[in-house]
PDB file of N, CA and C in Angstrom:
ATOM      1  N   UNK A   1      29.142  31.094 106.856  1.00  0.00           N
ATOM      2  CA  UNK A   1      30.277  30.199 106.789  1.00  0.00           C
ATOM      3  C   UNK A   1      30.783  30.184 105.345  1.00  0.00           C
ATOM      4  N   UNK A   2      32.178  30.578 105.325  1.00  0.00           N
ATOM      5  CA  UNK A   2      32.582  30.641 103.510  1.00  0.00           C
ATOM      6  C   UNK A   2      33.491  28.663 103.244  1.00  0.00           C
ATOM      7  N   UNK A   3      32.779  28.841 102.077  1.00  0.00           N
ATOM      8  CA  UNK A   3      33.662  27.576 101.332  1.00  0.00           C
ATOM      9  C   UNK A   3      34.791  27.287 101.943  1.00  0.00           C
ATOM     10  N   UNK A   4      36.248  28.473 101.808  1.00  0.00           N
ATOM     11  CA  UNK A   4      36.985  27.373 102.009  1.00  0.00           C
ATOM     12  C   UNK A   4      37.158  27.331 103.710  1.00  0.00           C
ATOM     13  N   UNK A   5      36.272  27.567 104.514  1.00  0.00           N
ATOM     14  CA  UNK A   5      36.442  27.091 105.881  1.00  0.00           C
ATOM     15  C   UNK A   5      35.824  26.279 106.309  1.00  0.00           C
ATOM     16  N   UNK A   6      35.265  25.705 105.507  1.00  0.00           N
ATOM     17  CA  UNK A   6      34.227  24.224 105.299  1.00  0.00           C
ATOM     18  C   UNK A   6      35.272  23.426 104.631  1.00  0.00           C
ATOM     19  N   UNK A   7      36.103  23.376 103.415  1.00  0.00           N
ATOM     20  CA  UNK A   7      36.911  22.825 102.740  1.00  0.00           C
ATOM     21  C   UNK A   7      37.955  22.154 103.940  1.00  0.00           C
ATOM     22  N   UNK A   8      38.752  23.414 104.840  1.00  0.00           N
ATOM     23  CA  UNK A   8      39.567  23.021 105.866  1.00  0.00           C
ATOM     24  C   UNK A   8      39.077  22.516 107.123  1.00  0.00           C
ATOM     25  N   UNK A   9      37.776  22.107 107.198  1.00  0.00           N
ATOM     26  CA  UNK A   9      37.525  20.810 107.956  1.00  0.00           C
ATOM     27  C   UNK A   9      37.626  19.424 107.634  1.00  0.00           C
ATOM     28  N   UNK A  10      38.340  18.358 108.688  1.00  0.00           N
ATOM     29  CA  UNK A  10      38.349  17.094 108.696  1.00  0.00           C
ATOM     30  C   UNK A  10      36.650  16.794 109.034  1.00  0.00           C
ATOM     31  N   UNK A  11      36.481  15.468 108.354  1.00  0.00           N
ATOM     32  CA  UNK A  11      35.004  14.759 108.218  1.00  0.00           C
ATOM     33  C   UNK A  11      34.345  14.623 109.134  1.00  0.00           C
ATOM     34  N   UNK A  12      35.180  14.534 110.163  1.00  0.00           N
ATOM     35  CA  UNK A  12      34.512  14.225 111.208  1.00  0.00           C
ATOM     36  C   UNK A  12      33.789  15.845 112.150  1.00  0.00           C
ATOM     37  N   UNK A  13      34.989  16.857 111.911  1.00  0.00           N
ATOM     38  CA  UNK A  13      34.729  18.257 112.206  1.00  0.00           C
ATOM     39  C   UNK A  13      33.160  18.473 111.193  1.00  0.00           C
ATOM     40  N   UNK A  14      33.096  18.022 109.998  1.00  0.00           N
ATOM     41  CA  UNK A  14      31.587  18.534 109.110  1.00  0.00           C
ATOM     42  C   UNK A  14      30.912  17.927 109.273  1.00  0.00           C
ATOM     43  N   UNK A  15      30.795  16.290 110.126  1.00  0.00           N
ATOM     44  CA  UNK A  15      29.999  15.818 110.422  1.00  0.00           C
ATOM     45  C   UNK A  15      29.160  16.305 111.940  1.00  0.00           C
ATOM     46  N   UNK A  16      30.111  16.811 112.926  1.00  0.00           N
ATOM     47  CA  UNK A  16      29.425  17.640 114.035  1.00  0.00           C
ATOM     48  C   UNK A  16      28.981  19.154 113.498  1.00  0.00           C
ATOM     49  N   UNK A  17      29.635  20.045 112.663  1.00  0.00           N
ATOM     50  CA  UNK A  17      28.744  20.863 112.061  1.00  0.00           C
ATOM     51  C   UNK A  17      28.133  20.935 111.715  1.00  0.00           C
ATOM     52  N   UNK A  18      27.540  19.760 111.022  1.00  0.00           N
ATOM     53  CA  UNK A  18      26.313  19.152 110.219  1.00  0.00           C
ATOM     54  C   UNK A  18      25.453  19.287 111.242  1.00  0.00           C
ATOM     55  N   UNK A  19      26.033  18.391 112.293  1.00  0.00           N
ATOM     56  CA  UNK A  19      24.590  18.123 113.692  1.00  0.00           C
ATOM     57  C   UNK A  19      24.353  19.258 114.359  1.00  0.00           C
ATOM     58  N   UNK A  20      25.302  20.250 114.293  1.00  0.00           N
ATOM     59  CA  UNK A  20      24.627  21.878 114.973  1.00  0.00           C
ATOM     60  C   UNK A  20      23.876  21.846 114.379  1.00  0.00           C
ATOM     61  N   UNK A  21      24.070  22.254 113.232  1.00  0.00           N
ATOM     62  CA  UNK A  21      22.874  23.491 112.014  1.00  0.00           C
ATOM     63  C   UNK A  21      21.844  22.771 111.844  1.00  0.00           C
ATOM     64  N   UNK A  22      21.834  21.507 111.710  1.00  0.00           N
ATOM     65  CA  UNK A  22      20.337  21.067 112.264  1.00  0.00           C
ATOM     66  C   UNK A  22      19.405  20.375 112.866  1.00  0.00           C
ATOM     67  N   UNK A  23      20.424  21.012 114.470  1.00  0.00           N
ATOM     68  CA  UNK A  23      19.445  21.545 115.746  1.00  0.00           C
ATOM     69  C   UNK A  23      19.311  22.891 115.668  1.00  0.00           C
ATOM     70  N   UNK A  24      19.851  23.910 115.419  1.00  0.00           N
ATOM     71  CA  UNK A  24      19.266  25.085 115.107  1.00  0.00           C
ATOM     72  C   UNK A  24      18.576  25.143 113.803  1.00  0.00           C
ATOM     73  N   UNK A  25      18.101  24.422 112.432  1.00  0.00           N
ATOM     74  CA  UNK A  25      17.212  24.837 111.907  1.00  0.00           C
ATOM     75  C   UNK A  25      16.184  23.802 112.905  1.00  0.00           C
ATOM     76  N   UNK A  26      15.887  22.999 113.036  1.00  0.00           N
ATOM     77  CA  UNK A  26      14.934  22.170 114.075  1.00  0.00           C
ATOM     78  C   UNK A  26      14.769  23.584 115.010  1.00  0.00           C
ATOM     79  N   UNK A  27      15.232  24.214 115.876  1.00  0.00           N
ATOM     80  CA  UNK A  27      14.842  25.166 117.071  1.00  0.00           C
ATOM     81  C   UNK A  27      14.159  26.252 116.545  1.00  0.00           C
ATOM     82  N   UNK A  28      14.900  26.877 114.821  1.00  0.00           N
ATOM     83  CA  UNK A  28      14.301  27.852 114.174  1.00  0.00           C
ATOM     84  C   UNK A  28      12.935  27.695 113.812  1.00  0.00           C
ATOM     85  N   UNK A  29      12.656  26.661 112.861  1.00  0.00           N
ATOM     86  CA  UNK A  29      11.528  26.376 112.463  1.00  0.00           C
ATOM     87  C   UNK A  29      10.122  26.562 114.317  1.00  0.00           C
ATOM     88  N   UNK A  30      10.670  25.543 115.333  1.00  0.00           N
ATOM     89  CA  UNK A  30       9.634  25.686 116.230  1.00  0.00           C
ATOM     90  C   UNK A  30       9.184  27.235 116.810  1.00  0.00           C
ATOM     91  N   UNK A  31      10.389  27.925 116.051  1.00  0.00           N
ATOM     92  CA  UNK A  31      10.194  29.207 116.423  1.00  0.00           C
ATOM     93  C   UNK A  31       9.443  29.816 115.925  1.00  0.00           C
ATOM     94  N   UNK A  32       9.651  29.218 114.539  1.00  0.00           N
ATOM     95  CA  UNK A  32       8.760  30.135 113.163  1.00  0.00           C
ATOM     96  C   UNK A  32       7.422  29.769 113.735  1.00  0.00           C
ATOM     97  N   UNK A  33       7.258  28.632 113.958  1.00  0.00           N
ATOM     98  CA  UNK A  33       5.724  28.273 114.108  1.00  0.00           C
ATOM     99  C   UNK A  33       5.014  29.029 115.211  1.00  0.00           C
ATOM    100  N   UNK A  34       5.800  29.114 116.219  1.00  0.00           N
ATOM    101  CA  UNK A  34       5.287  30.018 117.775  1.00  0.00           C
ATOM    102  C   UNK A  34       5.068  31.560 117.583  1.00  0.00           C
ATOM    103  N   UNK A  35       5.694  31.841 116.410  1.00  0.00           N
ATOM    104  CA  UNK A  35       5.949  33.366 115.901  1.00  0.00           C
ATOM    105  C   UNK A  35       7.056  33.967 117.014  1.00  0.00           C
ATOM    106  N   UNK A  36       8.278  33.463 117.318  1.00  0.00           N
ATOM    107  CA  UNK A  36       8.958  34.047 118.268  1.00  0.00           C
ATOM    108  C   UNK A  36      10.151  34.400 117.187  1.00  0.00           C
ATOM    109  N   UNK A  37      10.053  34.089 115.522  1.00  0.00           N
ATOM    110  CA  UNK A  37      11.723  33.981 115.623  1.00  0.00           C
ATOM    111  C   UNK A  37      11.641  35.659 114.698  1.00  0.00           C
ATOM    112  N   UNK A  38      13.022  35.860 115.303  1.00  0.00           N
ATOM    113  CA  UNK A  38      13.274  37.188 115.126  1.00  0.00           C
ATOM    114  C   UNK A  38      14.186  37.463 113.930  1.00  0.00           C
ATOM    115  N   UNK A  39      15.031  36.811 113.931  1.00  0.00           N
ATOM    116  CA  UNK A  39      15.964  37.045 112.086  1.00  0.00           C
ATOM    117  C   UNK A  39      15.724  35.624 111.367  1.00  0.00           C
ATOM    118  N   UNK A  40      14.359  36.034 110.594  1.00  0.00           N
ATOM    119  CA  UNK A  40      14.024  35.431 109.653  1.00  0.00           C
ATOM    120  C   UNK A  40      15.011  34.594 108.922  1.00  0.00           C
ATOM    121  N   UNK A  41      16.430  35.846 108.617  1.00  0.00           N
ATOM    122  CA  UNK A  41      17.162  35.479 107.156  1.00  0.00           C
ATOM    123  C   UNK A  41      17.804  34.014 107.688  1.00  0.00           C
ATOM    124  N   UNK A  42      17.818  33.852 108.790  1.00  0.00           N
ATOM    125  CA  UNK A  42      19.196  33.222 109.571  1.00  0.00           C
ATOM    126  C   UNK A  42      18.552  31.647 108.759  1.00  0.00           C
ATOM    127  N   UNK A  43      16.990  31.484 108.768  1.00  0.00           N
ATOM    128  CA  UNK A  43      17.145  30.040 108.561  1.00  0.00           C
ATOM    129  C   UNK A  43      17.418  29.866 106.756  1.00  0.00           C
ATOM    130  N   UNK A  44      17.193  30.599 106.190  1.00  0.00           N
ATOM    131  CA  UNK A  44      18.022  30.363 104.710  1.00  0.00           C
ATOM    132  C   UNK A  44      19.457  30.170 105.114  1.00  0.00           C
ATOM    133  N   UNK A  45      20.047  30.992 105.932  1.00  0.00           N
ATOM    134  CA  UNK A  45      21.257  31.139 105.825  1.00  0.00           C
ATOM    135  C   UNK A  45      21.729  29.411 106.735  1.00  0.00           C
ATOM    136  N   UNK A  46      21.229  29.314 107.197  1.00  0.00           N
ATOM    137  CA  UNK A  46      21.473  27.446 108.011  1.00  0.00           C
ATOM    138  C   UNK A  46      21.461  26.686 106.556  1.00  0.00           C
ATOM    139  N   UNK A  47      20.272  26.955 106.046  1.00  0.00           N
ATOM    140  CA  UNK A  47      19.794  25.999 104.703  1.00  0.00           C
ATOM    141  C   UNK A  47      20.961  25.902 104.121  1.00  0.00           C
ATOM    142  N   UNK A  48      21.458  27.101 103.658  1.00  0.00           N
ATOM    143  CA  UNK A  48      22.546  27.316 102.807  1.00  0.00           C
ATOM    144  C   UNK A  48      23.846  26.370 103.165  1.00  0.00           C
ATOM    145  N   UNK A  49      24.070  26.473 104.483  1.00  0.00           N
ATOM    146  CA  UNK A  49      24.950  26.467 105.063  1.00  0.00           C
ATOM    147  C   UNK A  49      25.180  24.820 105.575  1.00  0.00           C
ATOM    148  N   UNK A  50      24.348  24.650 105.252  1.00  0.00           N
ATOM    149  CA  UNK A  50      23.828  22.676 105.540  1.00  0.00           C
ATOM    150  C   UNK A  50      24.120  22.377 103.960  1.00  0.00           C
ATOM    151  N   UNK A  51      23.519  23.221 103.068  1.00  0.00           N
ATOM    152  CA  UNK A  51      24.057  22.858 101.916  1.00  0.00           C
ATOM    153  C   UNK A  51      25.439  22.655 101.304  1.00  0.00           C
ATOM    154  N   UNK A  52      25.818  23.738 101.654  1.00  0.00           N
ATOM    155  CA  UNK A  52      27.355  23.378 101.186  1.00  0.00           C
ATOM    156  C   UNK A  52      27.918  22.892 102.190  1.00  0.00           C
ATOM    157  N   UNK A  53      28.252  22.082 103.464  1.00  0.00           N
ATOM    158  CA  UNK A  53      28.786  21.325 104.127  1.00  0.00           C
ATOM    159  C   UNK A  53      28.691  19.474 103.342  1.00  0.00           C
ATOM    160  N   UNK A  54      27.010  19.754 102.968  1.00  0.00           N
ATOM    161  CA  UNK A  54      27.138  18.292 102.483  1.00  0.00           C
ATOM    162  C   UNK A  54      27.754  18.190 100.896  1.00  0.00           C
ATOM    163  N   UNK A  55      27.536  19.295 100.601  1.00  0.00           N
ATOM    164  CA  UNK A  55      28.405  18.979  99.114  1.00  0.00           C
ATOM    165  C   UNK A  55      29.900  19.354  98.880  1.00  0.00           C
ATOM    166  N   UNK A  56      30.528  20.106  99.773  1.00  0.00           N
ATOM    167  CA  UNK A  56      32.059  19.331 100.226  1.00  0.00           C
ATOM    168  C   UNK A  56      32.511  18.510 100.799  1.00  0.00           C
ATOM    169  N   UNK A  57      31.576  17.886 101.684  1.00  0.00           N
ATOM    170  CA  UNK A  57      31.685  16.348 101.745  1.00  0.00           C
ATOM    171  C   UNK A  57      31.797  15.390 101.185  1.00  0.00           C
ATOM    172  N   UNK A  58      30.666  15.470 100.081  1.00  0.00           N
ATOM    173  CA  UNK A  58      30.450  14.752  99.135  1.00  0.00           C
ATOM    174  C   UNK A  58      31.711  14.506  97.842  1.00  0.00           C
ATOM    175  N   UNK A  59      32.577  15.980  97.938  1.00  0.00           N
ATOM    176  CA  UNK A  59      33.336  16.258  97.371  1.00  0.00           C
ATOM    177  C   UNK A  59      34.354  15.474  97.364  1.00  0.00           C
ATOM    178  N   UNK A  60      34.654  15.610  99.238  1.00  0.00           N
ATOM    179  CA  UNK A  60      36.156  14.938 100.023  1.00  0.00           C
ATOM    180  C   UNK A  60      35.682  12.926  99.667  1.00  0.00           C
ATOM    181  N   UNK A  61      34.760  12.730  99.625  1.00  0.00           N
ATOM    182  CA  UNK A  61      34.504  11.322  99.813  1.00  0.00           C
ATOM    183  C   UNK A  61      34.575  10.766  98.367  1.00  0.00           C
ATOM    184  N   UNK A  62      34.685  11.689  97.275  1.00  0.00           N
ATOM    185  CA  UNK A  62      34.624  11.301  95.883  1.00  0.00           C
ATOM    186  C   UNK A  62      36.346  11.182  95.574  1.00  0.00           C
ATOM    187  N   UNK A  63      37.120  12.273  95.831  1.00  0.00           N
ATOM    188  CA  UNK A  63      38.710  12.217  96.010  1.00  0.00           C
ATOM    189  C   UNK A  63      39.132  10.987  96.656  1.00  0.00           C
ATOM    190  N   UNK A  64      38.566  10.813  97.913  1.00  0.00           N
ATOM    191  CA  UNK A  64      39.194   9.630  98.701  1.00  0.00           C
ATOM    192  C   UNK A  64      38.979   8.517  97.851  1.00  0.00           C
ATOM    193  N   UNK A  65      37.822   8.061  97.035  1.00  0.00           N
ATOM    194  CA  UNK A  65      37.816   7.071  96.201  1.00  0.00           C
ATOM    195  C   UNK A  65      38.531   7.323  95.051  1.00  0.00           C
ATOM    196  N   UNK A  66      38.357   8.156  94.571  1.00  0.00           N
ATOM    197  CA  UNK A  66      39.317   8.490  92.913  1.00  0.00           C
ATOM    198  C   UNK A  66      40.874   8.124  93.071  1.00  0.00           C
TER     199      UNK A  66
END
């Protein structure tokens, strides 16, 4: 997921993206543990991807006050 297609979501759109990515890192991880999961990279790439959702959030909610 690139920046600015995270940027052009409304709050409420990054707040349900938020709640995908982690139920799929939650599903990944039970995977990791069972030894079933097959592309390793994917759960950095959730991590990542949870990361910058909350810190353009954090972004949009600092503007709305400023």
């Amino acid at each position: 997921m690139k920046a600015a297609d995270v940027r052009a979501m409304t709050p409420d759109q990054l707040d349900d993206e938020l709640t995908n990515l982690k139920k799929e890192q939650f599903n990944l991880r039970f995977q990791k543990a069972t030894g079933q999961l097959e592309k390793t990279a994917r759960v950095r790439q959730i991590r990542r991807d949870i990361a910058r959702i909350k810190t353009i959030a954090a972004q949009k909610a600092a503007e709305k006050k400023a």
